[in-house]
C-alpha atoms as a PDB file:
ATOM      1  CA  UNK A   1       1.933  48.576   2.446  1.00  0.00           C
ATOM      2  CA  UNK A   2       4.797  48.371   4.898  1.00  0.00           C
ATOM      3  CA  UNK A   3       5.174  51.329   6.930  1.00  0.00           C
ATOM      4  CA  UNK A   4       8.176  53.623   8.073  1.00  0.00           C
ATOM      5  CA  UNK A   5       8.803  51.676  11.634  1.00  0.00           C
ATOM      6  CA  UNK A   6      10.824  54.522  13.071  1.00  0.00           C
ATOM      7  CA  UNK A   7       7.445  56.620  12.197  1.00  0.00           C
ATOM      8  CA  UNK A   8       4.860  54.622  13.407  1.00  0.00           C
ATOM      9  CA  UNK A   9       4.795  53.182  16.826  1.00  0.00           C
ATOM     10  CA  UNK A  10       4.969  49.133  17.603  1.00  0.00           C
ATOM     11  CA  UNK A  11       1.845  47.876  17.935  1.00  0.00           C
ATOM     12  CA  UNK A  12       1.578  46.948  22.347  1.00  0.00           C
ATOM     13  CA  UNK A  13       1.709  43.662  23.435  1.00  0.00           C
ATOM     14  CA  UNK A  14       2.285  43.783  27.311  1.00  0.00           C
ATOM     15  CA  UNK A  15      -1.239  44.002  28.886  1.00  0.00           C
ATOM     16  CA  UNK A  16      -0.059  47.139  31.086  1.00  0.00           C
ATOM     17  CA  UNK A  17       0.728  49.381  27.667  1.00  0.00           C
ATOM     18  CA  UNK A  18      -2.720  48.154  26.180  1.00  0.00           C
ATOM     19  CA  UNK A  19      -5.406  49.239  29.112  1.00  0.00           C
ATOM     20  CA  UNK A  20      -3.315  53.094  28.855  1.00  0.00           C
ATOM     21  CA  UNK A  21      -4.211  53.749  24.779  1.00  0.00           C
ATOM     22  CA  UNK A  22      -6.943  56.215  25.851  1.00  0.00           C
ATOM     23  CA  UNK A  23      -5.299  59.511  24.458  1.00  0.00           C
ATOM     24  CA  UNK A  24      -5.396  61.198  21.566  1.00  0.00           C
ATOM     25  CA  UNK A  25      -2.342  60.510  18.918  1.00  0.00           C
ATOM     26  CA  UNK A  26       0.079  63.047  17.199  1.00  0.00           C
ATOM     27  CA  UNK A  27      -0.837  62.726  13.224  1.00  0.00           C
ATOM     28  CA  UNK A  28       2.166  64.684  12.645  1.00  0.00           C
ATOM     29  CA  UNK A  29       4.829  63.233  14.600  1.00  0.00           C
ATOM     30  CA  UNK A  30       4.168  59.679  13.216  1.00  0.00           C
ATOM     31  CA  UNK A  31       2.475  60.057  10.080  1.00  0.00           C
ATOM     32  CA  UNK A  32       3.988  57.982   6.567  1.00  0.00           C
ATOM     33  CA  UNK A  33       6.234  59.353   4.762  1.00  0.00           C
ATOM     34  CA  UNK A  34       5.922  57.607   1.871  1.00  0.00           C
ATOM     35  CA  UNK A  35       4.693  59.575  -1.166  1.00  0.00           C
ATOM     36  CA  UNK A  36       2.686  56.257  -2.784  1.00  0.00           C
ATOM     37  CA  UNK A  37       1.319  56.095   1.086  1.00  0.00           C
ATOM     38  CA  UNK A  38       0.013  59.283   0.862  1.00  0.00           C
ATOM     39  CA  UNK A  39      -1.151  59.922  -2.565  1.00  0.00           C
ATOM     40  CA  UNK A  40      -2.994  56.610  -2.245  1.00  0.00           C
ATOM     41  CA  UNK A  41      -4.783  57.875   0.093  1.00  0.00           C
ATOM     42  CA  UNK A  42      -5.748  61.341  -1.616  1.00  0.00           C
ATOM     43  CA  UNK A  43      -6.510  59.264  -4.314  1.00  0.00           C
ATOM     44  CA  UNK A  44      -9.261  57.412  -2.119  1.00  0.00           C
ATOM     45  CA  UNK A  45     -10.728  60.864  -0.644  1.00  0.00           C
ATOM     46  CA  UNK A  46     -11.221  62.160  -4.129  1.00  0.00           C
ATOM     47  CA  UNK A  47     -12.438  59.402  -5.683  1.00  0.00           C
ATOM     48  CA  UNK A  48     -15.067  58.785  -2.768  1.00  0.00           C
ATOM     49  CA  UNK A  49     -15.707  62.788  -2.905  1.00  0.00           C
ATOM     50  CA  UNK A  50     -16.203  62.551  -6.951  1.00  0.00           C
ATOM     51  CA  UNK A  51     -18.426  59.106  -7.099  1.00  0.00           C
ATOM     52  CA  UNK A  52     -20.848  60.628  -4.159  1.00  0.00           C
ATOM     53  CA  UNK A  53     -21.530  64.101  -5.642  1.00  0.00           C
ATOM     54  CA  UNK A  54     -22.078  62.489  -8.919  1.00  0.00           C
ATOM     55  CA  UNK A  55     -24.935  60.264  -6.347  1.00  0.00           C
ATOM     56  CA  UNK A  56     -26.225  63.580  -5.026  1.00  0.00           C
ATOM     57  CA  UNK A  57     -26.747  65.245  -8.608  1.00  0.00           C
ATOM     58  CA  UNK A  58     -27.864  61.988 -10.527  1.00  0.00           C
ATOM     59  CA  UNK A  59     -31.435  62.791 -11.334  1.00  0.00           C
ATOM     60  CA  UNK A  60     -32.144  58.919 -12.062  1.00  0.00           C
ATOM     61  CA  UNK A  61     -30.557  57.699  -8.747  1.00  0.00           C
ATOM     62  CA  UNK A  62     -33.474  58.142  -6.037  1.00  0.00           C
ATOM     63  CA  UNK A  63     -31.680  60.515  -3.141  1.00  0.00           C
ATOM     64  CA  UNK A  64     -33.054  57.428  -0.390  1.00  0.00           C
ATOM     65  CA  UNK A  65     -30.818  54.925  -1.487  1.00  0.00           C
ATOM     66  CA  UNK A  66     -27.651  56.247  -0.161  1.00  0.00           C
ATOM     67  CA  UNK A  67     -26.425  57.991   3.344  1.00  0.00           C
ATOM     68  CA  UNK A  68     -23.853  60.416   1.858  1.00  0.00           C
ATOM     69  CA  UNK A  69     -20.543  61.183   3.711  1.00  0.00           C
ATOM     70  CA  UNK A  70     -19.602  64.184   1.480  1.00  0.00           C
ATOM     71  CA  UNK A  71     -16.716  66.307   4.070  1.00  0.00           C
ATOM     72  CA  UNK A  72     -16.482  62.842   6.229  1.00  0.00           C
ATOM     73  CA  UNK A  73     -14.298  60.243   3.649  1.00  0.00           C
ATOM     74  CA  UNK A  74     -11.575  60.743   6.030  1.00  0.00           C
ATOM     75  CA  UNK A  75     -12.977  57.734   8.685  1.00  0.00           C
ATOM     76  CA  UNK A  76     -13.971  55.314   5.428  1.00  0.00           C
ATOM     77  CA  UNK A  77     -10.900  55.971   3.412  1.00  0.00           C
ATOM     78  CA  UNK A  78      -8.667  55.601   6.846  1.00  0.00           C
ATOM     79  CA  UNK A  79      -9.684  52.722   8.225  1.00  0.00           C
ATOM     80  CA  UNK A  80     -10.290  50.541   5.328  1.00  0.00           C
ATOM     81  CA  UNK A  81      -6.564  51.360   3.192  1.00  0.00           C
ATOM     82  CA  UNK A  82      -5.034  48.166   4.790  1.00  0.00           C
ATOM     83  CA  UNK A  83      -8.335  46.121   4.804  1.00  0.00           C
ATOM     84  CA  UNK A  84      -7.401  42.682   2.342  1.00  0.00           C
ATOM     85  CA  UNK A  85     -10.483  41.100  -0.429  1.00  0.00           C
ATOM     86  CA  UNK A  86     -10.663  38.790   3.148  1.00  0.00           C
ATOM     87  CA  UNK A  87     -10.882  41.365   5.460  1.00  0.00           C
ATOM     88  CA  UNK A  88     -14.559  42.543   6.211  1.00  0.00           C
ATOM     89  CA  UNK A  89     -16.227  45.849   6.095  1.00  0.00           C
ATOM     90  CA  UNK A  90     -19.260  45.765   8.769  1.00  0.00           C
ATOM     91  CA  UNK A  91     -21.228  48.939   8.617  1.00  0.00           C
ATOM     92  CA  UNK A  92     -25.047  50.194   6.985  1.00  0.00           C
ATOM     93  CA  UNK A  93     -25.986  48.864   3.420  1.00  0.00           C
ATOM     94  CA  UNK A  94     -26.768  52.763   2.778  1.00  0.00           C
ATOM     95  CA  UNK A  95     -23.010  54.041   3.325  1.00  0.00           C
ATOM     96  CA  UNK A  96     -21.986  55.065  -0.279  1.00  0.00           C
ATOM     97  CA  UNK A  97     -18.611  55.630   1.026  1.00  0.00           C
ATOM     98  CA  UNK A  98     -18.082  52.550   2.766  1.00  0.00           C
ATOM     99  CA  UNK A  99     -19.688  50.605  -0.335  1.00  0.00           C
ATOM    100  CA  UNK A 100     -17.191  52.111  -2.415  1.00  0.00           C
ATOM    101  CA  UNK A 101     -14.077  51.338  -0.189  1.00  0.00           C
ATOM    102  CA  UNK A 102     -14.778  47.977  -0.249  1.00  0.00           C
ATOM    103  CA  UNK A 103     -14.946  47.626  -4.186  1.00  0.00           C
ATOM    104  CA  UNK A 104     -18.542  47.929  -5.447  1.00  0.00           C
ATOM    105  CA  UNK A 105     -18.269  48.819  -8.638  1.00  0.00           C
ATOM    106  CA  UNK A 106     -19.024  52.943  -9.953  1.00  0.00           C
ATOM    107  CA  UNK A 107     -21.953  51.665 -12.349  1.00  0.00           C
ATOM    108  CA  UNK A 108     -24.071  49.793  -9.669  1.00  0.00           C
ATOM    109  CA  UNK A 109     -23.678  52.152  -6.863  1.00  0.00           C
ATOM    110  CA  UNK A 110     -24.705  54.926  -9.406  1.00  0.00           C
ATOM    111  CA  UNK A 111     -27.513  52.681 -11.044  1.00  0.00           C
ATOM    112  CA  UNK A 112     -31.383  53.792 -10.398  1.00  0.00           C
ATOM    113  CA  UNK A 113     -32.070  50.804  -7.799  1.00  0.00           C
ATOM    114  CA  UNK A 114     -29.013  51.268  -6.108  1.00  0.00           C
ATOM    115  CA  UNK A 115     -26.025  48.353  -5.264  1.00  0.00           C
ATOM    116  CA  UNK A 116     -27.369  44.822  -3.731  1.00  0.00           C
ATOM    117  CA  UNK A 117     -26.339  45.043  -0.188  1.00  0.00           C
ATOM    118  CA  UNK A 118     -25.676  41.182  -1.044  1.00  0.00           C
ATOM    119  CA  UNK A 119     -22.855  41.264  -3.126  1.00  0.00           C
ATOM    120  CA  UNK A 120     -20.347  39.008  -2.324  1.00  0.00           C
ATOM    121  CA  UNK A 121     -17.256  42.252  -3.325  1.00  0.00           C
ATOM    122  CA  UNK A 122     -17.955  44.554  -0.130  1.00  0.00           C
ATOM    123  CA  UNK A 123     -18.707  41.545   2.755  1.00  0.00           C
ATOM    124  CA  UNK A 124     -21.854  41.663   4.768  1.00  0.00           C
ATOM    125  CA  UNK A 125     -23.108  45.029   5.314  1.00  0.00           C
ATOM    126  CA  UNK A 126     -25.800  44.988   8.606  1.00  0.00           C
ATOM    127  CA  UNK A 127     -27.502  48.495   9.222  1.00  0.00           C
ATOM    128  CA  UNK A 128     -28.783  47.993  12.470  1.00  0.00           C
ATOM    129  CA  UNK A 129     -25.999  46.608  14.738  1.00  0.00           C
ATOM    130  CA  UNK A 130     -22.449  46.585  13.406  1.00  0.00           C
ATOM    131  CA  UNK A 131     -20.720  45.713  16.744  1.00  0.00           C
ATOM    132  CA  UNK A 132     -22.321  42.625  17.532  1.00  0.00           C
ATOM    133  CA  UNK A 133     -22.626  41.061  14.075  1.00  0.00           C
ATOM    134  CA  UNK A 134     -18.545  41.895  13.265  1.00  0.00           C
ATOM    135  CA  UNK A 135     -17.921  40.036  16.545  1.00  0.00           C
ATOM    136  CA  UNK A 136     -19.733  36.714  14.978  1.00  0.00           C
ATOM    137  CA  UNK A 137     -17.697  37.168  12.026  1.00  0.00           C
ATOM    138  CA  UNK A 138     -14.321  37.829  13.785  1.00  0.00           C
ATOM    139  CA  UNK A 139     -15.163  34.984  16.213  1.00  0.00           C
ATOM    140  CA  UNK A 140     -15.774  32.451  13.143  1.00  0.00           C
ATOM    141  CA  UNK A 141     -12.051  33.700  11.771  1.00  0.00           C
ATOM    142  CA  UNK A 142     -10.597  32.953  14.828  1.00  0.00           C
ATOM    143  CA  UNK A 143     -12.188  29.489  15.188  1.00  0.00           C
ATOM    144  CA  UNK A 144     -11.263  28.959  11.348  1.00  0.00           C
ATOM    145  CA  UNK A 145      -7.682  29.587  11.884  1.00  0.00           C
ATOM    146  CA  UNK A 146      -7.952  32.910   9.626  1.00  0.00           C
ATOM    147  CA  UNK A 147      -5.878  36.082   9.690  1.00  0.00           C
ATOM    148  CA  UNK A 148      -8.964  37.866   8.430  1.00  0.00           C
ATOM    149  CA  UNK A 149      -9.769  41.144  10.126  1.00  0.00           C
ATOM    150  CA  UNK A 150     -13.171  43.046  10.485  1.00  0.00           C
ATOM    151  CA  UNK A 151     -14.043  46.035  11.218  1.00  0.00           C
ATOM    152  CA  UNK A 152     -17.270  47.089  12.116  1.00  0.00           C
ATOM    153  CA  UNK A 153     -18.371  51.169  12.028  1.00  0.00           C
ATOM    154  CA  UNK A 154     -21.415  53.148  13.639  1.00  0.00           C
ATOM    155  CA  UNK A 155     -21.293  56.187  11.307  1.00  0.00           C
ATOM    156  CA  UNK A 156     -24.526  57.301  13.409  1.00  0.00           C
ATOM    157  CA  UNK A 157     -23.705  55.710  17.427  1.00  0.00           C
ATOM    158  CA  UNK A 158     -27.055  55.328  19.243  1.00  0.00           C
ATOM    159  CA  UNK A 159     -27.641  57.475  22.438  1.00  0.00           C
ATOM    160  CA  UNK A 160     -27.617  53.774  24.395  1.00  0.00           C
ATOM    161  CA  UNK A 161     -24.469  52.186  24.413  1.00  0.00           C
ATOM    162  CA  UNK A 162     -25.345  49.832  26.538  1.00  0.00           C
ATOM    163  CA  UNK A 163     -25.807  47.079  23.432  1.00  0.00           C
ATOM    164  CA  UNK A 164     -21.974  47.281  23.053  1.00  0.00           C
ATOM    165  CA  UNK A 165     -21.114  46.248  26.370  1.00  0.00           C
ATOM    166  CA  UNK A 166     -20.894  42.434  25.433  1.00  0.00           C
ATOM    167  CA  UNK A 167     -19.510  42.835  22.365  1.00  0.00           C
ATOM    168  CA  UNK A 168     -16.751  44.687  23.320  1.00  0.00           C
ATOM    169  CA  UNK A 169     -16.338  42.272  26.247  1.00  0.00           C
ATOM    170  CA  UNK A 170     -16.456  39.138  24.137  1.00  0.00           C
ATOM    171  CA  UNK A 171     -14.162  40.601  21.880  1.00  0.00           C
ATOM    172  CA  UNK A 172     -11.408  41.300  24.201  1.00  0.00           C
ATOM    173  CA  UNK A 173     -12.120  38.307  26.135  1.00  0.00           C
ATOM    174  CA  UNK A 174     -11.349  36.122  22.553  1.00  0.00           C
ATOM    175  CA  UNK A 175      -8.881  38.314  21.506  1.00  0.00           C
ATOM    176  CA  UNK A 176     -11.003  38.468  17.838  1.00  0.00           C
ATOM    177  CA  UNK A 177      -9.180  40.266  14.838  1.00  0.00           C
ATOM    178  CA  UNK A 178     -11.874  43.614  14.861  1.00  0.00           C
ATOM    179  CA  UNK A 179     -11.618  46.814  14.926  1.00  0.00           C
ATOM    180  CA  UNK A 180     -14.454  48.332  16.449  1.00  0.00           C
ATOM    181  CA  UNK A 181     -14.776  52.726  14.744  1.00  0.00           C
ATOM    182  CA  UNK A 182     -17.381  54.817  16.425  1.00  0.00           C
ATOM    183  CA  UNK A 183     -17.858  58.269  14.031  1.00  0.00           C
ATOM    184  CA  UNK A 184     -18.997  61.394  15.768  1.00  0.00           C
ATOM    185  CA  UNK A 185     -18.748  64.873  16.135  1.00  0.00           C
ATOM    186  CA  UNK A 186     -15.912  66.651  17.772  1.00  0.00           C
ATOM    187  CA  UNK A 187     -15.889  66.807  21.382  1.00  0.00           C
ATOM    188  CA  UNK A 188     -16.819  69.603  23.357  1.00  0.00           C
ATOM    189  CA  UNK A 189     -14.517  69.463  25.812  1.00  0.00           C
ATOM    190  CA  UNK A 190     -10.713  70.310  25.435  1.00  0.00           C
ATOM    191  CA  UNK A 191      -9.913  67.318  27.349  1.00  0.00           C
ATOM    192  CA  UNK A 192     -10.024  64.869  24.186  1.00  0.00           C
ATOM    193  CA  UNK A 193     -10.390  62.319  26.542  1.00  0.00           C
ATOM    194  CA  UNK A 194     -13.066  62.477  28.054  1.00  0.00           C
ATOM    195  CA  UNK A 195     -14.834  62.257  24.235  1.00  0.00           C
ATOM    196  CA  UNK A 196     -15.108  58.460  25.168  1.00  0.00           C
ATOM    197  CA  UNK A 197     -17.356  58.765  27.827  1.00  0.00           C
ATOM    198  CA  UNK A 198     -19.889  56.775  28.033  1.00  0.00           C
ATOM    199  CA  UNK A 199     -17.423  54.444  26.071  1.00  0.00           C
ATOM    200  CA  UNK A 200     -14.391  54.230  28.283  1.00  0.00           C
ATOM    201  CA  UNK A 201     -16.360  52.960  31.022  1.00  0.00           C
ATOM    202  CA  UNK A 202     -17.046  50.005  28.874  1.00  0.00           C
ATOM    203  CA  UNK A 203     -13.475  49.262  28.213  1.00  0.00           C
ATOM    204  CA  UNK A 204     -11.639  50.112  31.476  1.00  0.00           C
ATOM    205  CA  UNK A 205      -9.476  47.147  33.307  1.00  0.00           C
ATOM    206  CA  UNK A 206     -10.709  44.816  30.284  1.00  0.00           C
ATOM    207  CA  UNK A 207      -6.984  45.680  28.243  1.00  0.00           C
ATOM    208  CA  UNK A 208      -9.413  47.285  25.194  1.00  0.00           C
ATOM    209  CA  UNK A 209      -7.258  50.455  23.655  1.00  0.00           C
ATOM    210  CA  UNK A 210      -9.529  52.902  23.558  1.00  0.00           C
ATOM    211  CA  UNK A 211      -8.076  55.738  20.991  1.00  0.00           C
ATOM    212  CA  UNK A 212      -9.402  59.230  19.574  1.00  0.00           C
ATOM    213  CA  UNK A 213      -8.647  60.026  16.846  1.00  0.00           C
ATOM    214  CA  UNK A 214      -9.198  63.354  14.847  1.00  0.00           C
ATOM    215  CA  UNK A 215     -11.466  61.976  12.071  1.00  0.00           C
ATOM    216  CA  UNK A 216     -11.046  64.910   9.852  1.00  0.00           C
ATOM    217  CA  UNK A 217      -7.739  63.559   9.339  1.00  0.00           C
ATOM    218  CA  UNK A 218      -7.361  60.790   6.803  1.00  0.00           C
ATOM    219  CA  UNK A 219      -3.157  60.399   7.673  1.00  0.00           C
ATOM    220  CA  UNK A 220      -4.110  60.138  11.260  1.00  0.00           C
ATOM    221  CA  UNK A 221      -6.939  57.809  10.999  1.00  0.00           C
ATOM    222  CA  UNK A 222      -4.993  55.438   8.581  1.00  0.00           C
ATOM    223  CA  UNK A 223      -2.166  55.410  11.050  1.00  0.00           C
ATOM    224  CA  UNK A 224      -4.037  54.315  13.945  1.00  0.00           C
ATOM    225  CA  UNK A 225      -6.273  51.873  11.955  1.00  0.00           C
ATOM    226  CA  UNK A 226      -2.957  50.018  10.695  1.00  0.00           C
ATOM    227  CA  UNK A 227      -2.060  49.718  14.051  1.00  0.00           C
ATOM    228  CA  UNK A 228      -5.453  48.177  15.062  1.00  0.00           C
ATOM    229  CA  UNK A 229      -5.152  46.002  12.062  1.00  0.00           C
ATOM    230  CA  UNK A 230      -2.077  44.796  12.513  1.00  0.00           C
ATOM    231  CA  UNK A 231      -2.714  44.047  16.264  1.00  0.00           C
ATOM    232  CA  UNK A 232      -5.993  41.657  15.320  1.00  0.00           C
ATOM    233  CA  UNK A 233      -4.133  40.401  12.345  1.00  0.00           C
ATOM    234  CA  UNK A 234      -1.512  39.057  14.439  1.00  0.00           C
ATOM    235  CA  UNK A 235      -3.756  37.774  17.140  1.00  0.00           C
ATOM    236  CA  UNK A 236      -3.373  40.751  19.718  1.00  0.00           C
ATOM    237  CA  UNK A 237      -6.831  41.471  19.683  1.00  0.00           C
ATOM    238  CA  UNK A 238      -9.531  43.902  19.162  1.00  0.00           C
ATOM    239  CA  UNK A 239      -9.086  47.827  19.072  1.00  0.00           C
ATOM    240  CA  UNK A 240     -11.931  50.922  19.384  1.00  0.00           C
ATOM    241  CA  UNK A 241     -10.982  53.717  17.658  1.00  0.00           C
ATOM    242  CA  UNK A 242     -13.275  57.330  18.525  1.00  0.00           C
ATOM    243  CA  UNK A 243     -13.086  59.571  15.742  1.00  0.00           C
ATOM    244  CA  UNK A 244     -14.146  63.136  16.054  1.00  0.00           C
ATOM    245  CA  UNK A 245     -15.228  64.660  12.859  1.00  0.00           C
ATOM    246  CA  UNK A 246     -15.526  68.142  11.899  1.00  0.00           C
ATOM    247  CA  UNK A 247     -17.489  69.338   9.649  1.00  0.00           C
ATOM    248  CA  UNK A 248     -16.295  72.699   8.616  1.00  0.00           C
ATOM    249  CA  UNK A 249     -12.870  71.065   7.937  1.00  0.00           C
ATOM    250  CA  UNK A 250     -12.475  69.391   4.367  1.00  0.00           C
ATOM    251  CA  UNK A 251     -10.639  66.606   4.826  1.00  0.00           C
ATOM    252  CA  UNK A 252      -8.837  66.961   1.374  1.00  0.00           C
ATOM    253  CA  UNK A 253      -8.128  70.355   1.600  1.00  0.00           C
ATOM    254  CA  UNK A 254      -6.387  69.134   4.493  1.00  0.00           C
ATOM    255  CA  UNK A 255      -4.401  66.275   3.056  1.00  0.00           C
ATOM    256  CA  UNK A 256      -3.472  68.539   0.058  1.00  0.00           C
ATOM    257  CA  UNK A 257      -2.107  71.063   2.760  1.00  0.00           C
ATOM    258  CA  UNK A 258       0.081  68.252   4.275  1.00  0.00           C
ATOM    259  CA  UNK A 259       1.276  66.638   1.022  1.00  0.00           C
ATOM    260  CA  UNK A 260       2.537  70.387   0.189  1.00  0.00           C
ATOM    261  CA  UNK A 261       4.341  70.567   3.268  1.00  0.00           C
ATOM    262  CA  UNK A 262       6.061  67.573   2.512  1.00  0.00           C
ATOM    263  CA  UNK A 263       6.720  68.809  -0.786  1.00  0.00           C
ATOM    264  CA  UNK A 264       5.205  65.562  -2.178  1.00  0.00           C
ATOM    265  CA  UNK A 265       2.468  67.525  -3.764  1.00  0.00           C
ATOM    266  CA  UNK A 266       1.797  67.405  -7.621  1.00  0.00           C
ATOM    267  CA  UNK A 267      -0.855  69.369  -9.450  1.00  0.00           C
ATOM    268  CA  UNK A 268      -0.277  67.529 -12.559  1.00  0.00           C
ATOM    269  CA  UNK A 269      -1.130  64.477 -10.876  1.00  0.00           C
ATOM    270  CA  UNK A 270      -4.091  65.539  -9.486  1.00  0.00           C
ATOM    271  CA  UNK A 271      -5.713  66.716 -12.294  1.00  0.00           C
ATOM    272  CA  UNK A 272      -4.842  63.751 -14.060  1.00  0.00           C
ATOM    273  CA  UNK A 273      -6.115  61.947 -11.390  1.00  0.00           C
ATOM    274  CA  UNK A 274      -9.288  63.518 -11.348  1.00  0.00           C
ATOM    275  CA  UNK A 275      -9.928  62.722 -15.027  1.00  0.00           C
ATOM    276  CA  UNK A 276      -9.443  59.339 -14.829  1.00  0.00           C
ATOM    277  CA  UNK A 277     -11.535  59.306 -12.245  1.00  0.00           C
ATOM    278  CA  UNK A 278     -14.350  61.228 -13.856  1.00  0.00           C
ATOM    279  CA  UNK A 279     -14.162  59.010 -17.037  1.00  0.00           C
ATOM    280  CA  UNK A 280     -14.833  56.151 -14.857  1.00  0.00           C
ATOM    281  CA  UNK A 281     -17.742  57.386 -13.614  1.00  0.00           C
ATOM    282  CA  UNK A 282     -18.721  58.964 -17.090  1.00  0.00           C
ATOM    283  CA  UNK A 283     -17.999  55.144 -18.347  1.00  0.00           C
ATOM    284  CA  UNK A 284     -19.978  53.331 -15.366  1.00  0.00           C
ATOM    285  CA  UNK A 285     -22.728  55.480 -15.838  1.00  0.00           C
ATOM    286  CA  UNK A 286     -23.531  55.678 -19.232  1.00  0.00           C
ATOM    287  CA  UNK A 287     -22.927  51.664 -19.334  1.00  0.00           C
END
């Protein structure tokens, strides 16, 4: 969906504006205003929040098939609401969330074996290294001609980050169509930052933007993921995006706060919304 261009900011092109995208971005100042915008993405949070409780009660569905992201839909929801049936979704084949983002359907994800990691709906999911294997998929795009985007997500970053260095490198050497979305904890220090060291060390002086991003925030994460997407899309290049999740903060509690603010708020609607959504899983499951 197009966005409000007086609300969101132009997506850099001059190499000088690039290499200084290493601070943290206002969610309110340019967040959408449209109310489809916004609902659509409530609408993602609480059907994400619905389908994995429904996982984490099911007493047929064993509890090791899935990672659950209940409190942390905010990243998934954010960074895939402008991703295209081309676009690919790299992250692990045990992400409930991410699975569901991408289109696997209620009834298999809440099935007793679990969804095939294989099917063809929600692109190749690789567990163990994210990064490098979303750069050989953006790098056959690029060679193909495609406007096909990836992006590739460490829910869990390991402690050595030295296994990103060359994909990182290779990616903003090629100028691939990825977005690469690191999910952690919030910082500890004020300075936001400083939240991507080890990270920034990888990226400085190689024109990589480098953002944080409060990942609690589904409004802020979308906005700076359609900027990354849009960049790669249009043959900019890659973008890393650090978000900092909290988890004593809900993200939909949040986003309900924000769409009452803006008076776009509509309890009628969400109720109804909730029931459709519970009849589809009610449906999937009992099918």
């Amino acid at each position: 969906m197009p966005s409000n261009s007086s609300q969101t900011r132009k997506a850099p092109s001059d190499k000088s504006e690039v290499s200084d995208l290493r601070t943290p971005l206002s969610p309110i100042a340019e967040a959408p205003s449209q109310a489809d915008t916004l609902r659509r993405l409530y609408a993602g949070l609480l059907r994400s929040r619905l389908v994995q409780e429904r996982a984490q009660s099911a007493s047929g569905l064993r509890a090791s098939n899935y990672d659950l992201r209940l409190g942390h839909e905010a990243v998934i929801v954010g960074v895939t609401a402008e991703l295209t049936p081309s676009d690919t979704m790299m992250s692990s084949s045990r992400d409930l969330a991410a699975l569901l983002a991408r289109g696997a359907p209620v009834g298999a994800l809440l099935s007793r074996n679990g969804v095939d990691a294989s099917f063809a709906w929600c692109g190749p999911v690789i567990p163990e290294d994210p990064f490098n294997a979303g750069v050989g998929i953006a790098l056959a795009h690029k060679l193909e001609q495609k406007r096909s985007v990836v992006v590739a997500l460490y829910a869990q970053p390991p402690s050595d980050l030295n296994g990103w260095r060359d994909a990182l490198m290779v990616a903003t050497k090629h100028k691939l169509p990825i977005l690469f979305v690191v999910e952690r904890g919030a910082a500890s220090s004020t300075d936001a930052a400083s939240h991507l060291h080890p990270v920034s060390y990888m990226v400085r002086g190689h024109n990589l933007p480098a953002i944080v991003v409060d990942g609690s925030d589904v409004v802020a994460v979308w906005r700076v993921a359609q900027e990354g997407v849009h960049r790669a899309r249009n043959g900019v290049g890659p973008t890393l995006i650090d978000c900092r999740t909290d988890p004593a903060r809900d993200p939909l509690a949040q986003l309900e706060h924000y769409l009452r603010k803006r008076s776009v708020w509509d309890e009628a609607w969400r109720r109804e919304l909730e029931s459709e959504i519970a009849a589809a899983i009610a449906d999937a499951t009992a099918r």
